[in-house]
PDB file of N, CA and C in Angstrom:
ATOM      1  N   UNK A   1      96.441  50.161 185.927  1.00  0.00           N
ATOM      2  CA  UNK A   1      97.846  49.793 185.839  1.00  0.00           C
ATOM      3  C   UNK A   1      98.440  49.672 187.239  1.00  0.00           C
ATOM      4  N   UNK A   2      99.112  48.749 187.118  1.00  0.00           N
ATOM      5  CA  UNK A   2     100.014  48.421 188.223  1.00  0.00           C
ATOM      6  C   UNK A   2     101.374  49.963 189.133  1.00  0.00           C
ATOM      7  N   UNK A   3     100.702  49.987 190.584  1.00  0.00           N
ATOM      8  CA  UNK A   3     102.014  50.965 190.554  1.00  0.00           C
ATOM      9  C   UNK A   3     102.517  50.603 191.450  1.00  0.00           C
ATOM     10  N   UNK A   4     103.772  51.085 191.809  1.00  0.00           N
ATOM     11  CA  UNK A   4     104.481  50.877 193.157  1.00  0.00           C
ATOM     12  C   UNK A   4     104.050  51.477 194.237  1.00  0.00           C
ATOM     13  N   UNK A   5     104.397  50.227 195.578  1.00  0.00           N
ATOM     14  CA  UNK A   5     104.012  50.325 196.707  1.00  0.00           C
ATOM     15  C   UNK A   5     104.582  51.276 197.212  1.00  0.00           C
ATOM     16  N   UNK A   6     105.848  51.093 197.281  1.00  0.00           N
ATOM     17  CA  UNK A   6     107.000  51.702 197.928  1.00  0.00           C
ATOM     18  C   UNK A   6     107.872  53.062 197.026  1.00  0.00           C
ATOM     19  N   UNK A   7     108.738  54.041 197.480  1.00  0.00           N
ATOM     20  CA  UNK A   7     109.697  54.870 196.521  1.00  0.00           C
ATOM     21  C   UNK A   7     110.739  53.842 196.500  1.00  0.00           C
ATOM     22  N   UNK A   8     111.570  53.686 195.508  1.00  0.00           N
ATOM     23  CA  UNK A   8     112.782  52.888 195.161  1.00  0.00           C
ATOM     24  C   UNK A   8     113.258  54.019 195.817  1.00  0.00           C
ATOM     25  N   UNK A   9     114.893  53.438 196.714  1.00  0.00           N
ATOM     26  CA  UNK A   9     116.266  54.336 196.787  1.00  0.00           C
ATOM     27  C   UNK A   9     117.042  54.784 195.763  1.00  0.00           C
ATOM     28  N   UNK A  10     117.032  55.845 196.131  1.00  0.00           N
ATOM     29  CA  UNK A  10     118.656  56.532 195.672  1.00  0.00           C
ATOM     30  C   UNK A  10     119.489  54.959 194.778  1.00  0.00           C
ATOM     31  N   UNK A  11     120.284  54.665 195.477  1.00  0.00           N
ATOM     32  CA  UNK A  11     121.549  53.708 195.151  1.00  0.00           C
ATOM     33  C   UNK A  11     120.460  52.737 194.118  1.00  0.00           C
ATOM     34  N   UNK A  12     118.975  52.447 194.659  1.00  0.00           N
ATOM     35  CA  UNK A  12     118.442  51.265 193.493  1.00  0.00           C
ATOM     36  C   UNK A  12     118.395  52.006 191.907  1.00  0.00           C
ATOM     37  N   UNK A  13     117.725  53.179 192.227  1.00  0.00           N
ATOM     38  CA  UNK A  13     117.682  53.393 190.904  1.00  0.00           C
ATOM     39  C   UNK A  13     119.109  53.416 190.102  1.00  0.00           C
ATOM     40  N   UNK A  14     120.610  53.718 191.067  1.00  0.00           N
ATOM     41  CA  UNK A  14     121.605  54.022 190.295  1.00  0.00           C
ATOM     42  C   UNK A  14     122.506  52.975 189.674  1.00  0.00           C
ATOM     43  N   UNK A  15     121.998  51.977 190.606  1.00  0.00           N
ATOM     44  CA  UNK A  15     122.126  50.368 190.124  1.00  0.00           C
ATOM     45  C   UNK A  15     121.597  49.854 188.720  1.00  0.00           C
ATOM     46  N   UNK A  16     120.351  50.591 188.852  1.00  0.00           N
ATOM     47  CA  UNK A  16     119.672  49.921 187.094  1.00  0.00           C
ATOM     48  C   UNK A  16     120.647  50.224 186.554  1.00  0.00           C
ATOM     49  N   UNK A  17     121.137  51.741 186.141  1.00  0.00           N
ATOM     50  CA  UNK A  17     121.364  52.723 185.584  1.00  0.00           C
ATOM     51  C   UNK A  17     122.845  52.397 185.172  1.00  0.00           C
ATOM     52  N   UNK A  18     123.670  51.110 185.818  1.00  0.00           N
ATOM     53  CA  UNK A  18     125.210  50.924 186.002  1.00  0.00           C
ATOM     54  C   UNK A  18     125.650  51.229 184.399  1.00  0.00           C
ATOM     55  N   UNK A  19     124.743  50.698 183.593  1.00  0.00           N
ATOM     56  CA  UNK A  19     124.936  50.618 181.758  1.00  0.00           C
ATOM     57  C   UNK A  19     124.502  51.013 180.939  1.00  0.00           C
ATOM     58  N   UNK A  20     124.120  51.968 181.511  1.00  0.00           N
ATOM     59  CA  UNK A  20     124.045  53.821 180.791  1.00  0.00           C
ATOM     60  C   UNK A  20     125.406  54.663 180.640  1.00  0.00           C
ATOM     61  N   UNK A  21     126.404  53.839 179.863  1.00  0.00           N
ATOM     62  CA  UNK A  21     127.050  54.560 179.963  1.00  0.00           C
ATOM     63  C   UNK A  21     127.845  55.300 178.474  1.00  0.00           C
ATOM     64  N   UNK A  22     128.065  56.543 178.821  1.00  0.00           N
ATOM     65  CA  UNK A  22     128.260  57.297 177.736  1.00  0.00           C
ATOM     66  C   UNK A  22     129.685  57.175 176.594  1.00  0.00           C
ATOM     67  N   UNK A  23     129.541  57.498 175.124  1.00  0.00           N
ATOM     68  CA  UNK A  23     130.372  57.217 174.475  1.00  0.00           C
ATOM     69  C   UNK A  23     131.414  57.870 174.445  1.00  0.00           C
ATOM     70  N   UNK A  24     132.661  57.378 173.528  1.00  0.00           N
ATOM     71  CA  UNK A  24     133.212  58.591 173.380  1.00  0.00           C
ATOM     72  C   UNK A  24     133.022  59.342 171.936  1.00  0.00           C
ATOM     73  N   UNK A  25     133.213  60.465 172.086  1.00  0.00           N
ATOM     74  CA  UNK A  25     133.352  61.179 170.956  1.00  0.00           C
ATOM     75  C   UNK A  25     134.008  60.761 169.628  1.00  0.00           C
ATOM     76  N   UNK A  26     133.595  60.330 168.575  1.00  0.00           N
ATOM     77  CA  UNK A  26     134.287  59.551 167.173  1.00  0.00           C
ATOM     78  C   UNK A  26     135.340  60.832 167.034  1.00  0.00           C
ATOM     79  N   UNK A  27     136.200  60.860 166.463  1.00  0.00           N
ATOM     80  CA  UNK A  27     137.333  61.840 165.854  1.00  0.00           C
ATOM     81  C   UNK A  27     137.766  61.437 164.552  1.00  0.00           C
ATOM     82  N   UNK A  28     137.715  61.818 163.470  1.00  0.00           N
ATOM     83  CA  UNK A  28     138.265  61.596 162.168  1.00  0.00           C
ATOM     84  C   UNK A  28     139.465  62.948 161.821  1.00  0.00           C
ATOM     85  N   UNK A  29     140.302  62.708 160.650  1.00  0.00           N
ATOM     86  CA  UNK A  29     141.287  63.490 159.986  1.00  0.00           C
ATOM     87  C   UNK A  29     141.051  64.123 159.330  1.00  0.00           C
ATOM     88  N   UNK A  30     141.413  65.840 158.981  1.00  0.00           N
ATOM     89  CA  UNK A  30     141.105  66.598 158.111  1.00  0.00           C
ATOM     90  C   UNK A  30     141.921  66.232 156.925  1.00  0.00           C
ATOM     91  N   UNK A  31     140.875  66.056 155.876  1.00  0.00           N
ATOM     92  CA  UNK A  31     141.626  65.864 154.272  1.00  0.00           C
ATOM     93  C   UNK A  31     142.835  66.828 154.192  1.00  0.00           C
ATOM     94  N   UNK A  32     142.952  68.153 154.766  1.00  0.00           N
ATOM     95  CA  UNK A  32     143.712  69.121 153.794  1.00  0.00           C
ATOM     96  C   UNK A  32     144.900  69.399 154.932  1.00  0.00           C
ATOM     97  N   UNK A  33     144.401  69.060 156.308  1.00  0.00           N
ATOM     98  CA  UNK A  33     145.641  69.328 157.034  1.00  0.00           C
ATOM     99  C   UNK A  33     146.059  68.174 157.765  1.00  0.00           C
ATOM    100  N   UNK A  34     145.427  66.907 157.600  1.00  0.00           N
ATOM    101  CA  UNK A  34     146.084  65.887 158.425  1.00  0.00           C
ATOM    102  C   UNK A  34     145.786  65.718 159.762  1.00  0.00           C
ATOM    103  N   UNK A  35     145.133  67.369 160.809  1.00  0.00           N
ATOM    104  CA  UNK A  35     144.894  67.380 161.725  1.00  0.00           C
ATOM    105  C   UNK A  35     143.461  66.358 162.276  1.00  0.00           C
ATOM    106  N   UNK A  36     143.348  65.931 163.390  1.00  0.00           N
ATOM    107  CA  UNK A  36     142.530  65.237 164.242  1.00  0.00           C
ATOM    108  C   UNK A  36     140.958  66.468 164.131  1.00  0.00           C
ATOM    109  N   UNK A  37     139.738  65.919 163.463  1.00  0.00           N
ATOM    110  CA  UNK A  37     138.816  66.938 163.832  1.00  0.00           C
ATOM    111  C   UNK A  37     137.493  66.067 164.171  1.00  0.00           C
ATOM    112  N   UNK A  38     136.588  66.920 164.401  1.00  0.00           N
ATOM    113  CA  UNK A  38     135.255  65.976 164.640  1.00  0.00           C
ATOM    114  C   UNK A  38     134.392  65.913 163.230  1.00  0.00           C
ATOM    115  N   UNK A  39     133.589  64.698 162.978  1.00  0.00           N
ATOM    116  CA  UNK A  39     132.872  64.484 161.972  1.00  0.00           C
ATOM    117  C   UNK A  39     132.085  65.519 161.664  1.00  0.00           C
ATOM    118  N   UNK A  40     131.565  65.584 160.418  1.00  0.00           N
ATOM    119  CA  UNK A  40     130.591  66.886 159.986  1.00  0.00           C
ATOM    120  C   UNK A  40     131.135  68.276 160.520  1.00  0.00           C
ATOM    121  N   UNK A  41     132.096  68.369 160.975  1.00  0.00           N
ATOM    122  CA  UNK A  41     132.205  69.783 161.383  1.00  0.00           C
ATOM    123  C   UNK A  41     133.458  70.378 160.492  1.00  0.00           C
ATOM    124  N   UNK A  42     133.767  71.728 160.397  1.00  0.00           N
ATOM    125  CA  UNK A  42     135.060  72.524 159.746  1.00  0.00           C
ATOM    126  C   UNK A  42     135.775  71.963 160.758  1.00  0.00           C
ATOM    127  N   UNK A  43     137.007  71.816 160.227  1.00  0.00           N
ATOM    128  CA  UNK A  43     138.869  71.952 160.555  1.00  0.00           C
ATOM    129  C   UNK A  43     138.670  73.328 161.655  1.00  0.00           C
ATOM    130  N   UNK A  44     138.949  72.858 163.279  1.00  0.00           N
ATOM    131  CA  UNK A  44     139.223  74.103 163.919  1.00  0.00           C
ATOM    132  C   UNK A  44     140.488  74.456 162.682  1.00  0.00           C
ATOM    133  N   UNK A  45     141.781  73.816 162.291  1.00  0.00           N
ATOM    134  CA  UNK A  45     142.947  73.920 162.305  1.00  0.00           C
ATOM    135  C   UNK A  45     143.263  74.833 160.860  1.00  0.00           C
ATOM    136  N   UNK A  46     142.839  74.419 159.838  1.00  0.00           N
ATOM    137  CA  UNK A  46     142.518  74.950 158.735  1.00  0.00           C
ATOM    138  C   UNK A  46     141.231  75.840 157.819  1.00  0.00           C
ATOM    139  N   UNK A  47     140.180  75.567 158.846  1.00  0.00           N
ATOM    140  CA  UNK A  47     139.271  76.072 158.493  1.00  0.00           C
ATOM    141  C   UNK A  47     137.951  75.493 157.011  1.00  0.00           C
ATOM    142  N   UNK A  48     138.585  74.235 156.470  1.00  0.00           N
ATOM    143  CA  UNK A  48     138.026  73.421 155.518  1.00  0.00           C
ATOM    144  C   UNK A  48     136.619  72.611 156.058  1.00  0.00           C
ATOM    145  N   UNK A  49     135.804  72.179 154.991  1.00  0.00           N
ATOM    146  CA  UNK A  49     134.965  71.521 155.177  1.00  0.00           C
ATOM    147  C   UNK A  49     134.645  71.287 153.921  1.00  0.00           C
ATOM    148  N   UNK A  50     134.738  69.635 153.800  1.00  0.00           N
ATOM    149  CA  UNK A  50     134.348  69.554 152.488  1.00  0.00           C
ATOM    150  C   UNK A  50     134.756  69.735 151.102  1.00  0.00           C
ATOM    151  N   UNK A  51     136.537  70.352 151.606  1.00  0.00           N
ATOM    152  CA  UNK A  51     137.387  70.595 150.304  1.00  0.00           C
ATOM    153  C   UNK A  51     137.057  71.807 149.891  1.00  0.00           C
ATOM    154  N   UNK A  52     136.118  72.558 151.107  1.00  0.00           N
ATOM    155  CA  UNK A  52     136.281  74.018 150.835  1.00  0.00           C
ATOM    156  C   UNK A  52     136.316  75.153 151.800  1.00  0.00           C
ATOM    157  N   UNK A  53     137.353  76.043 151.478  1.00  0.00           N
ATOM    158  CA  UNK A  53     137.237  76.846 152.945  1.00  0.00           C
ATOM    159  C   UNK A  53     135.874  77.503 153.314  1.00  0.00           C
ATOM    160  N   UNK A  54     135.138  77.056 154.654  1.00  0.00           N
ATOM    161  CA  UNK A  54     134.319  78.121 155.177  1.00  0.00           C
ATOM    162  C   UNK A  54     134.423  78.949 156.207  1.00  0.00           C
ATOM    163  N   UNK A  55     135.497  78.226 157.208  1.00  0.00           N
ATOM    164  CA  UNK A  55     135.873  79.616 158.279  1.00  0.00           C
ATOM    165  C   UNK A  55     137.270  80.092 158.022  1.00  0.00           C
ATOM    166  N   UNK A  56     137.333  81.349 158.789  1.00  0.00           N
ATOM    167  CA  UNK A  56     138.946  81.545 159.021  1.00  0.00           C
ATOM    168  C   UNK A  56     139.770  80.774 160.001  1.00  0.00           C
ATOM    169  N   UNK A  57     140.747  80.058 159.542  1.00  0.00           N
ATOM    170  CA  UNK A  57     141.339  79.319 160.128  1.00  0.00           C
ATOM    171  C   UNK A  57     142.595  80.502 161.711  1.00  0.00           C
ATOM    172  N   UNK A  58     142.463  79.627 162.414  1.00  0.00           N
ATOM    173  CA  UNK A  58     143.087  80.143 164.133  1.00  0.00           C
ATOM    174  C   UNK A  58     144.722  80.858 163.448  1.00  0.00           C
TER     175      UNK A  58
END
């Protein structure tokens, strides 16, 4: 297999790299409080998941 002659720089490799770039976080609404939460996870706010309480809410 073919290898390189030379080390690529710093700045070349960071050049490939320009559109690697990261998402943002999706955010959806809790059914029971309206509040802003993240997907698959409990309500910091209420403590719901799923239309059922599993933590204690703050």
């Amino acid at each position: 297999m073919p290898l390189p002659k030379r080390r690529q720089s710093k700045t070349r490799g960071k050049k490939r790299r320009t559109h690697y770039k990261s998402t943002l976080a999706s955010v959806t609404t809790c059914a029971q409080c309206s509040q802003p939460k993240m997907p698959h996870h409990a309500c910091p706010n209420c403590g719901y998941y799923r239309g059922r309480p599993v933590i204690t809410a703050k």
